[in-house]
C-alpha atoms as a PDB file:
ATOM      1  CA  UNK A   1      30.509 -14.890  27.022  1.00  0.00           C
ATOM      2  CA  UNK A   2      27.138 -13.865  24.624  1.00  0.00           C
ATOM      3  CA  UNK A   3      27.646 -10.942  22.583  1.00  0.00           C
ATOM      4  CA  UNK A   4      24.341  -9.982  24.820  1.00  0.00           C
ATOM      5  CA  UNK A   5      25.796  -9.481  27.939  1.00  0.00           C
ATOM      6  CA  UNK A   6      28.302  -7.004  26.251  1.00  0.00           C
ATOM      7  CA  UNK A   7      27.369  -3.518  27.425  1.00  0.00           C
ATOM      8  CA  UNK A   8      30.409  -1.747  26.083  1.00  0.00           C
ATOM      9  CA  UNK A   9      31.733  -1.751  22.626  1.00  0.00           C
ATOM     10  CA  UNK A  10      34.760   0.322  20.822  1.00  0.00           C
ATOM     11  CA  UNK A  11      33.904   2.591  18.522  1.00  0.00           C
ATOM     12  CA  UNK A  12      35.820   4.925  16.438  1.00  0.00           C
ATOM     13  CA  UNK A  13      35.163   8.749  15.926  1.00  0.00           C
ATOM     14  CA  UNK A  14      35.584  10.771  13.182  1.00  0.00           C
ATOM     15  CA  UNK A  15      38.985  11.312  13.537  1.00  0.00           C
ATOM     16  CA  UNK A  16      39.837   7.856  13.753  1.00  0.00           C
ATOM     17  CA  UNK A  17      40.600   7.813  17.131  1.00  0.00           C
ATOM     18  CA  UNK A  18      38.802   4.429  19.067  1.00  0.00           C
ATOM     19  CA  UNK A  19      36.689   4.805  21.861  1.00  0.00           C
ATOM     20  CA  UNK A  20      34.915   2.864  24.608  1.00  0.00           C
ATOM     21  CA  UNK A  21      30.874   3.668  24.596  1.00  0.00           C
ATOM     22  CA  UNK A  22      28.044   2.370  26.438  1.00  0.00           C
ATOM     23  CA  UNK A  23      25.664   0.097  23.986  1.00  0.00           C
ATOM     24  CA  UNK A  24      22.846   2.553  25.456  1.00  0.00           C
ATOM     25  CA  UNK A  25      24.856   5.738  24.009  1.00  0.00           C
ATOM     26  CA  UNK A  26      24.384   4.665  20.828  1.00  0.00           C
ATOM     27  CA  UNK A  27      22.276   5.998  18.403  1.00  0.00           C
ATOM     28  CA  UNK A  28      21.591   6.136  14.360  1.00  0.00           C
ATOM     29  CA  UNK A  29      23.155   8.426  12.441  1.00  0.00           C
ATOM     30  CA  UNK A  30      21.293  11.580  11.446  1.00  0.00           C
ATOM     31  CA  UNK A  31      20.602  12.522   7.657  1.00  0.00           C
ATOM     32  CA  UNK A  32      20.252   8.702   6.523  1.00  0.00           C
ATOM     33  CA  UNK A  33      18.245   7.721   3.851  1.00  0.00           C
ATOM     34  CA  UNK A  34      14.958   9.532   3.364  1.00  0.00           C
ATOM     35  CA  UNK A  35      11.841   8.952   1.859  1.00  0.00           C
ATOM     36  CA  UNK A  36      11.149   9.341  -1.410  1.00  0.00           C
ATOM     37  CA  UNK A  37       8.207   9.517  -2.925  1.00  0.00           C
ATOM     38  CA  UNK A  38       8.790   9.557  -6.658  1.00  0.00           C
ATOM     39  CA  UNK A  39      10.395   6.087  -6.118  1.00  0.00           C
ATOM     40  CA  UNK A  40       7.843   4.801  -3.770  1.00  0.00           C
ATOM     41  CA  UNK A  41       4.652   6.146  -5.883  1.00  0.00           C
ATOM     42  CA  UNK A  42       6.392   4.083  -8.851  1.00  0.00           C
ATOM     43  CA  UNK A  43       6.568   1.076  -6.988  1.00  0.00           C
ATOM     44  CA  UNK A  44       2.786   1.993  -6.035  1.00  0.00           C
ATOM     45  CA  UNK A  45       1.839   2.297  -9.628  1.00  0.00           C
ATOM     46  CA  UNK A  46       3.848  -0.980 -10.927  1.00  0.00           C
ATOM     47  CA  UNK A  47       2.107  -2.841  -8.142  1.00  0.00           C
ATOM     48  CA  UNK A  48      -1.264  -1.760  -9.086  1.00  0.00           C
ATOM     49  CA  UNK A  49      -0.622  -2.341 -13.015  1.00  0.00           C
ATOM     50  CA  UNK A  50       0.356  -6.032 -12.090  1.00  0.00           C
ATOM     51  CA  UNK A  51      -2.998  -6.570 -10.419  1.00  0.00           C
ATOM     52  CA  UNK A  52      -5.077  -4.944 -13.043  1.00  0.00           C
ATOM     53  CA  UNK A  53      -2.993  -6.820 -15.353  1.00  0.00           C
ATOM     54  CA  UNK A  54      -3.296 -10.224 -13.430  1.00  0.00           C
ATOM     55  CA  UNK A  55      -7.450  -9.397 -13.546  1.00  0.00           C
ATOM     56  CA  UNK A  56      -7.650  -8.644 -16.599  1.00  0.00           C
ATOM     57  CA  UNK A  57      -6.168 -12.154 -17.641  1.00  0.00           C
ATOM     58  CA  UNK A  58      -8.229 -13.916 -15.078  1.00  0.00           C
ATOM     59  CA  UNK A  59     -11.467 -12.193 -16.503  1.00  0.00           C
ATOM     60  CA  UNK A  60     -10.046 -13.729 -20.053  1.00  0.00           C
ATOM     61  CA  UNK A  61      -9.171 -17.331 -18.828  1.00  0.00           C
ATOM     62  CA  UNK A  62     -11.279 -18.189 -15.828  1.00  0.00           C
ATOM     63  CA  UNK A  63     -14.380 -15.875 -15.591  1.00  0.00           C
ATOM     64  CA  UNK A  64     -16.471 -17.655 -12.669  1.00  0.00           C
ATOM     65  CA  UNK A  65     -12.915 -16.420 -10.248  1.00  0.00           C
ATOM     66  CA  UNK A  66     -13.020 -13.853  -7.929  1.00  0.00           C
ATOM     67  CA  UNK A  67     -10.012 -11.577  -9.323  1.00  0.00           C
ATOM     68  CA  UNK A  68     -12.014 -12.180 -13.040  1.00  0.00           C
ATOM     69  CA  UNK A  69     -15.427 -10.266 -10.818  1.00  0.00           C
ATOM     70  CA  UNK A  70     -13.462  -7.807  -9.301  1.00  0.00           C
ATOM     71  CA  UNK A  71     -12.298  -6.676 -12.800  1.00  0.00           C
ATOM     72  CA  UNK A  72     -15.542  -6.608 -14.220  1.00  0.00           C
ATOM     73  CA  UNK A  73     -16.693  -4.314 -11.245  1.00  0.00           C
ATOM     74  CA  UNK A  74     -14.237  -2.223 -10.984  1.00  0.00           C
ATOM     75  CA  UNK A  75     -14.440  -1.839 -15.454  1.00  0.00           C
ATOM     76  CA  UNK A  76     -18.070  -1.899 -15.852  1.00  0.00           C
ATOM     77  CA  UNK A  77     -19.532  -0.644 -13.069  1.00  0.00           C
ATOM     78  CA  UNK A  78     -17.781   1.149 -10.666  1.00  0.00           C
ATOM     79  CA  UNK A  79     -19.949   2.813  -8.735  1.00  0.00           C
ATOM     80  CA  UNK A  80     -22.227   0.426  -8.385  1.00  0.00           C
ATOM     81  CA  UNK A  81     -21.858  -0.114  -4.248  1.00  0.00           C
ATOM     82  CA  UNK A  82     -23.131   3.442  -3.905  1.00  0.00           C
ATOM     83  CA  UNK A  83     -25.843   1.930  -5.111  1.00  0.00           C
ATOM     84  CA  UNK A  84     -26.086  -1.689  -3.542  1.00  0.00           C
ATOM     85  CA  UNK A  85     -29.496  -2.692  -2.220  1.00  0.00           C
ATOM     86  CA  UNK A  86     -31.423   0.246  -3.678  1.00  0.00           C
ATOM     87  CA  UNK A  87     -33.835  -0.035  -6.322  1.00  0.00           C
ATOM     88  CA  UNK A  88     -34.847   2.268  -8.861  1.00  0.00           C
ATOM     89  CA  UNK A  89     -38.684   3.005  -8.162  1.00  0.00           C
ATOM     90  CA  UNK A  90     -38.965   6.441  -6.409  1.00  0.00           C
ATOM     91  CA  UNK A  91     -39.064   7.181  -3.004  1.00  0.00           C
ATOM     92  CA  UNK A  92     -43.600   7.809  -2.951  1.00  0.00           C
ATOM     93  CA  UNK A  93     -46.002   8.254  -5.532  1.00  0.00           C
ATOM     94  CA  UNK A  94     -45.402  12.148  -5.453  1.00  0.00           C
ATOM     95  CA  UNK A  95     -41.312  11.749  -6.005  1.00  0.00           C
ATOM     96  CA  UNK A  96     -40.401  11.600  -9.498  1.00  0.00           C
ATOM     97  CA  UNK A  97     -36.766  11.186 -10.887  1.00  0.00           C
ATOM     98  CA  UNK A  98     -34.899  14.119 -12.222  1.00  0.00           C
ATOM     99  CA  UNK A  99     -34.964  14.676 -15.923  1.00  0.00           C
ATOM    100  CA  UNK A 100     -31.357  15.175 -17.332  1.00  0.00           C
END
């Protein structure tokens, strides 16, 4: 017989008493394990760390790789695809750029 075909199993209640249920009737239990996001935003932050770390070391050892150009753009110039494909000339002959 496969443990498939089983549609009733013997459970026991609270009280220790054992009792025949439908596999259907059952469910999870309520007030498991919840979230938390001081533990999760820690594990968020290690990962993150390790990649900037790993970067930073590929930057160091093998510049022409593609983790060692993400560092540098993400370090040197971070904005810079706000920018992408724009030049700096103004807009007409009339526009001039703002004085700071």
């Amino acid at each position: 017989m496969r443990l498939t075909r089983i549609l009733r199993v013997l459970i026991r209640r609270k009280d220790g008493q054992a009792e025949w249920k439908e596999i259907t009737e059952n469910q999870l239990p309520k007030g498991g394990k919840k979230l938390s996001f001081r533990e999760n935003s820690l594990i968020a932050f290690g990962v993150g760390m390790l990649i900037f770390s790993y970067a930073y070391f590929q930057d160091e050892i093998n510049p022409d790789s593609k983790w060692a150009k993400a560092y540098r753009t993400f370090t040197r110039e971070p904005l810079a695809w706000l920018t992408k494909g724009q030049t700096d000339s103004p807009v007409s002959s009339d526009h001039k750029p703002p004085v700071f």
